[in-house]
PDB file of N, CA and C in Angstrom:
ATOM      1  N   UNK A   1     204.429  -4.430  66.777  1.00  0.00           N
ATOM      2  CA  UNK A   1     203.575  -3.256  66.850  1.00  0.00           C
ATOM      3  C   UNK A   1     203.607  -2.468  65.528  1.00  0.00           C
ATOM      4  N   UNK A   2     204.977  -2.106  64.945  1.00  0.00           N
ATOM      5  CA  UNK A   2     204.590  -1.832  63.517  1.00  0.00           C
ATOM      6  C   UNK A   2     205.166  -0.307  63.416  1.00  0.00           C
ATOM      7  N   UNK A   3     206.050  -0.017  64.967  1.00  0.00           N
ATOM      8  CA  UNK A   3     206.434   1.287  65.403  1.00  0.00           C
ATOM      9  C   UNK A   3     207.857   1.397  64.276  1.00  0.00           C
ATOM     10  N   UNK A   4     208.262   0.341  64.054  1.00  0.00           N
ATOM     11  CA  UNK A   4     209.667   1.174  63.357  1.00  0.00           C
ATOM     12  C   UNK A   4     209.689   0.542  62.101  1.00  0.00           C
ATOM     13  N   UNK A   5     208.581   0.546  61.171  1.00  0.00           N
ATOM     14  CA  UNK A   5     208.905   0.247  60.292  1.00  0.00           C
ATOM     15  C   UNK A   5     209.766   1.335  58.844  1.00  0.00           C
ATOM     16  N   UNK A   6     209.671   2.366  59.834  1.00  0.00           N
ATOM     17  CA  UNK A   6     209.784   3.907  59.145  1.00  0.00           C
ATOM     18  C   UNK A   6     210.857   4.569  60.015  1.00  0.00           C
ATOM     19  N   UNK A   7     211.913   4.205  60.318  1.00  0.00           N
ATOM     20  CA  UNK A   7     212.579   5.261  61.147  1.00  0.00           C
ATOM     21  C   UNK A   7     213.018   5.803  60.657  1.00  0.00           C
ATOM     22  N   UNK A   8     213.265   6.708  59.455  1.00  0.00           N
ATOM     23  CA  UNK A   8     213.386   8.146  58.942  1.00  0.00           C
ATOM     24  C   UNK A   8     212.292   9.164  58.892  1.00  0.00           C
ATOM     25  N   UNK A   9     211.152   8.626  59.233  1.00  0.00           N
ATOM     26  CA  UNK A   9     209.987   9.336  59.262  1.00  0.00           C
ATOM     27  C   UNK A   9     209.854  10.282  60.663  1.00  0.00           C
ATOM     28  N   UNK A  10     210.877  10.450  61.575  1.00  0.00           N
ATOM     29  CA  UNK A  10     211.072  11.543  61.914  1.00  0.00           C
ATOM     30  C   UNK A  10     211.942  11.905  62.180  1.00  0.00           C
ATOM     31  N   UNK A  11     213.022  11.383  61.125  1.00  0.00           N
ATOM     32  CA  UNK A  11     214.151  12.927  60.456  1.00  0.00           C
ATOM     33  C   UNK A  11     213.946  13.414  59.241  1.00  0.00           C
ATOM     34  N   UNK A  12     212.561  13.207  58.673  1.00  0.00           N
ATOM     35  CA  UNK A  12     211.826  13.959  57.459  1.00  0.00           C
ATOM     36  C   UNK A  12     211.609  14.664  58.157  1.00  0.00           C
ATOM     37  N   UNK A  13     210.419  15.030  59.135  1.00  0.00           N
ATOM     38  CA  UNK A  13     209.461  15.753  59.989  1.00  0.00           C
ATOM     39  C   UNK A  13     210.368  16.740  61.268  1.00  0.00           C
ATOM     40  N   UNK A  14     211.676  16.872  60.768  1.00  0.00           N
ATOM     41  CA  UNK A  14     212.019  17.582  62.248  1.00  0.00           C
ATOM     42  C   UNK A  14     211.798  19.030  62.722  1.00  0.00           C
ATOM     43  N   UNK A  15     212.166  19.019  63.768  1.00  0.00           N
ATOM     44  CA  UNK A  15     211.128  20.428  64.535  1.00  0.00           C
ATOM     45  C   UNK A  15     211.867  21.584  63.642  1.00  0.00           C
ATOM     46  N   UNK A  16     213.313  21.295  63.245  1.00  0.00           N
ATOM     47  CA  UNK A  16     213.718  22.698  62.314  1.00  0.00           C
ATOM     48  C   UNK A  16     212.913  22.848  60.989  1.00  0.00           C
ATOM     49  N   UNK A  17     212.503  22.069  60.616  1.00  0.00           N
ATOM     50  CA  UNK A  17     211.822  22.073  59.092  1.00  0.00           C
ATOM     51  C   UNK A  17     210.061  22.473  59.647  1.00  0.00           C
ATOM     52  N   UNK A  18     209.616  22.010  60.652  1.00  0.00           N
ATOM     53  CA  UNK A  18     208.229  22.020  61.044  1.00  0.00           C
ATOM     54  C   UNK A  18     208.381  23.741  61.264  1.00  0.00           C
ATOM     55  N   UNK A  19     209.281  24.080  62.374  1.00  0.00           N
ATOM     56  CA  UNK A  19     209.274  25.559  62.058  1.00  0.00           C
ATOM     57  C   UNK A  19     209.332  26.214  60.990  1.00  0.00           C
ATOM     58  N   UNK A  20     209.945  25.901  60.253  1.00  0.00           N
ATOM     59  CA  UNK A  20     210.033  26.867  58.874  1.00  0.00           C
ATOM     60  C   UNK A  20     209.346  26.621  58.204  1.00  0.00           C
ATOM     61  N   UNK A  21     208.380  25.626  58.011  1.00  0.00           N
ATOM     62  CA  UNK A  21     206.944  25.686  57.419  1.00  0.00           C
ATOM     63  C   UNK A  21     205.940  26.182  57.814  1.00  0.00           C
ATOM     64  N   UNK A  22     206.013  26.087  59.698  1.00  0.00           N
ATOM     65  CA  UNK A  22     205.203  27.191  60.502  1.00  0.00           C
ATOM     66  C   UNK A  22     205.455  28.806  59.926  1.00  0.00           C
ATOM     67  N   UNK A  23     206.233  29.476  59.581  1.00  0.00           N
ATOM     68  CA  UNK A  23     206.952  30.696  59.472  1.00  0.00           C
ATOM     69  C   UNK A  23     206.675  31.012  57.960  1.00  0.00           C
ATOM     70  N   UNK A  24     206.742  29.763  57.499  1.00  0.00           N
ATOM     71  CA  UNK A  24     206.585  29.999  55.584  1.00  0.00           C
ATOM     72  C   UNK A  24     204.814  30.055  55.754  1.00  0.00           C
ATOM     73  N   UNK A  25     203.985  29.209  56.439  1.00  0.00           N
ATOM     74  CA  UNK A  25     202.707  29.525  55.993  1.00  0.00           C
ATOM     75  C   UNK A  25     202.194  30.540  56.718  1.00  0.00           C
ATOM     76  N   UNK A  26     202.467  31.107  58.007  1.00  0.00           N
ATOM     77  CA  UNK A  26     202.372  32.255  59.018  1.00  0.00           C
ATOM     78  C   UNK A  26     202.914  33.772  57.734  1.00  0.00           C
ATOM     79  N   UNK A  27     203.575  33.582  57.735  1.00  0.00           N
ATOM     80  CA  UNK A  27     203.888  34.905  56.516  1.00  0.00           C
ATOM     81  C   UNK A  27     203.367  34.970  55.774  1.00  0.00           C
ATOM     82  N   UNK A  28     202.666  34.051  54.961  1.00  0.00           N
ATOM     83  CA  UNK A  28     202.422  34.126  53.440  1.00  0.00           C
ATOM     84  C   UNK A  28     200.651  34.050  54.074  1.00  0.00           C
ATOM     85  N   UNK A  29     200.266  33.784  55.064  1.00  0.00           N
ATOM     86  CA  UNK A  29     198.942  34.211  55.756  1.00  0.00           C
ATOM     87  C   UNK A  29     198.807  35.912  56.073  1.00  0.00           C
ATOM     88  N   UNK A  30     200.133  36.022  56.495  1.00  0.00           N
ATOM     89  CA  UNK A  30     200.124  37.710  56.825  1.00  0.00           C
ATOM     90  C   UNK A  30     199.801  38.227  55.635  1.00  0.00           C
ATOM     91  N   UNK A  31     200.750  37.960  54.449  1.00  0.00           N
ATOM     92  CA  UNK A  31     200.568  38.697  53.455  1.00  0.00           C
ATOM     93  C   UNK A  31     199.329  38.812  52.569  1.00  0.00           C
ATOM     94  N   UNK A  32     198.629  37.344  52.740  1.00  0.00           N
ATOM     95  CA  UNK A  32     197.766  37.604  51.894  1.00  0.00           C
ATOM     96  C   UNK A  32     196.282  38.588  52.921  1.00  0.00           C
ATOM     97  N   UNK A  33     196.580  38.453  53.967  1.00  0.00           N
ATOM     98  CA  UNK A  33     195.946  39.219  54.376  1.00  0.00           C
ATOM     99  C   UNK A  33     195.980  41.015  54.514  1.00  0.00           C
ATOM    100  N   UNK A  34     197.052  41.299  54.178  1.00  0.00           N
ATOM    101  CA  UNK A  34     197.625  42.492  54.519  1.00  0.00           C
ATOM    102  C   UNK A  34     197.291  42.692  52.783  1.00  0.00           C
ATOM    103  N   UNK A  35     197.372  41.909  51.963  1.00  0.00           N
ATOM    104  CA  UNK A  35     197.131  42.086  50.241  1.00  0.00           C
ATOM    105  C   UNK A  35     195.105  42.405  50.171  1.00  0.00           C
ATOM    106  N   UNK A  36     194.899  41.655  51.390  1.00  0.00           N
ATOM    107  CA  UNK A  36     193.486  41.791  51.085  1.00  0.00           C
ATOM    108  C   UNK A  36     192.493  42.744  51.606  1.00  0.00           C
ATOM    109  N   UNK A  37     193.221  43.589  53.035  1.00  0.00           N
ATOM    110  CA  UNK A  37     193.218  44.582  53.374  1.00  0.00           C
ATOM    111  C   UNK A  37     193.321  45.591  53.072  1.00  0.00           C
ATOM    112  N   UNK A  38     194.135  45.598  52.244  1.00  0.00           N
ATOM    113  CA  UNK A  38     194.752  47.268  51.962  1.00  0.00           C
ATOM    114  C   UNK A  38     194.032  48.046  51.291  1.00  0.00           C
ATOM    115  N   UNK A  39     192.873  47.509  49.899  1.00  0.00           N
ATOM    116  CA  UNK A  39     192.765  48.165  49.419  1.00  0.00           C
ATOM    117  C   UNK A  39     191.419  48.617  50.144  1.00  0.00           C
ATOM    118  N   UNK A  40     190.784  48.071  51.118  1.00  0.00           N
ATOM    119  CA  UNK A  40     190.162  48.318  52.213  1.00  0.00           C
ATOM    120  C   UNK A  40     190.135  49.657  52.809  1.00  0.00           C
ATOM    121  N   UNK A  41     190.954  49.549  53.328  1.00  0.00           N
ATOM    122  CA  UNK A  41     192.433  50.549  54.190  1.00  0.00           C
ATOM    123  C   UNK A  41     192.243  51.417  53.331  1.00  0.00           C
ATOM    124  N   UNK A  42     193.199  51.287  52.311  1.00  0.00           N
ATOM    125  CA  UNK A  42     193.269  52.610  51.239  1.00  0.00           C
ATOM    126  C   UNK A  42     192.018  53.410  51.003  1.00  0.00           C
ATOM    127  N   UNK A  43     191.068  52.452  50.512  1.00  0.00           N
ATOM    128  CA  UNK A  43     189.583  53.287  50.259  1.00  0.00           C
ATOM    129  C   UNK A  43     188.509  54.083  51.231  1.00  0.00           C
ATOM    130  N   UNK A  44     189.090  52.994  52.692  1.00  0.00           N
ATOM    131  CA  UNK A  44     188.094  54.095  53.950  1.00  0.00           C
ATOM    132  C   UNK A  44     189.228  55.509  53.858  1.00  0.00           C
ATOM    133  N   UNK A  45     190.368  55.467  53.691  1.00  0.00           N
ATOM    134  CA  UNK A  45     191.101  56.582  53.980  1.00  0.00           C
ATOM    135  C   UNK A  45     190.978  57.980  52.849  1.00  0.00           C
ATOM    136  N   UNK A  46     190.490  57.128  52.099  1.00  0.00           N
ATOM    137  CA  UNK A  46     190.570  57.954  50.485  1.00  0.00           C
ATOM    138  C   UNK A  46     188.885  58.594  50.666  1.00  0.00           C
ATOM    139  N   UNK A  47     188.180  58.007  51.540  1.00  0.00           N
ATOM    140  CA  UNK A  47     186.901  58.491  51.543  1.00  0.00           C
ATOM    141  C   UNK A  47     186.459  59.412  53.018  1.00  0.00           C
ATOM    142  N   UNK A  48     187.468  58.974  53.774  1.00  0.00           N
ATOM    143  CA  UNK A  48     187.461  60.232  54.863  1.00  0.00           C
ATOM    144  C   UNK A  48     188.327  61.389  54.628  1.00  0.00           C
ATOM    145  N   UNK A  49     189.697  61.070  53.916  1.00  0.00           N
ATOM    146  CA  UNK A  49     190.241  62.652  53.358  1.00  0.00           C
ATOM    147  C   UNK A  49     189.503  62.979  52.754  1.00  0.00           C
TER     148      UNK A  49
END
């Protein structure tokens, strides 16, 4: 079948590393959103004070 020609190929891929790439691109999504917001944010606020 051709199933094990790779059996380290999922102790590259394990669920601790899959999380922390979930968490590394989940944050760095927050941030760039929260980077792309703000000055948003800042300017409706700067134009209603």
């Amino acid at each position: 079948m051709g199933y094990r020609t790779r059996p380290t190929a999922a102790s590259q891929f394990a669920p601790a590393d899959l999380l922390k790439g979930i968490l590394v691109v989940s944050s760095f999504g927050f941030w760039a959103v929260m980077l792309g917001l703000m000055p948003v944010l800042l300017f409706r606020v700067w134009l209603v004070g």
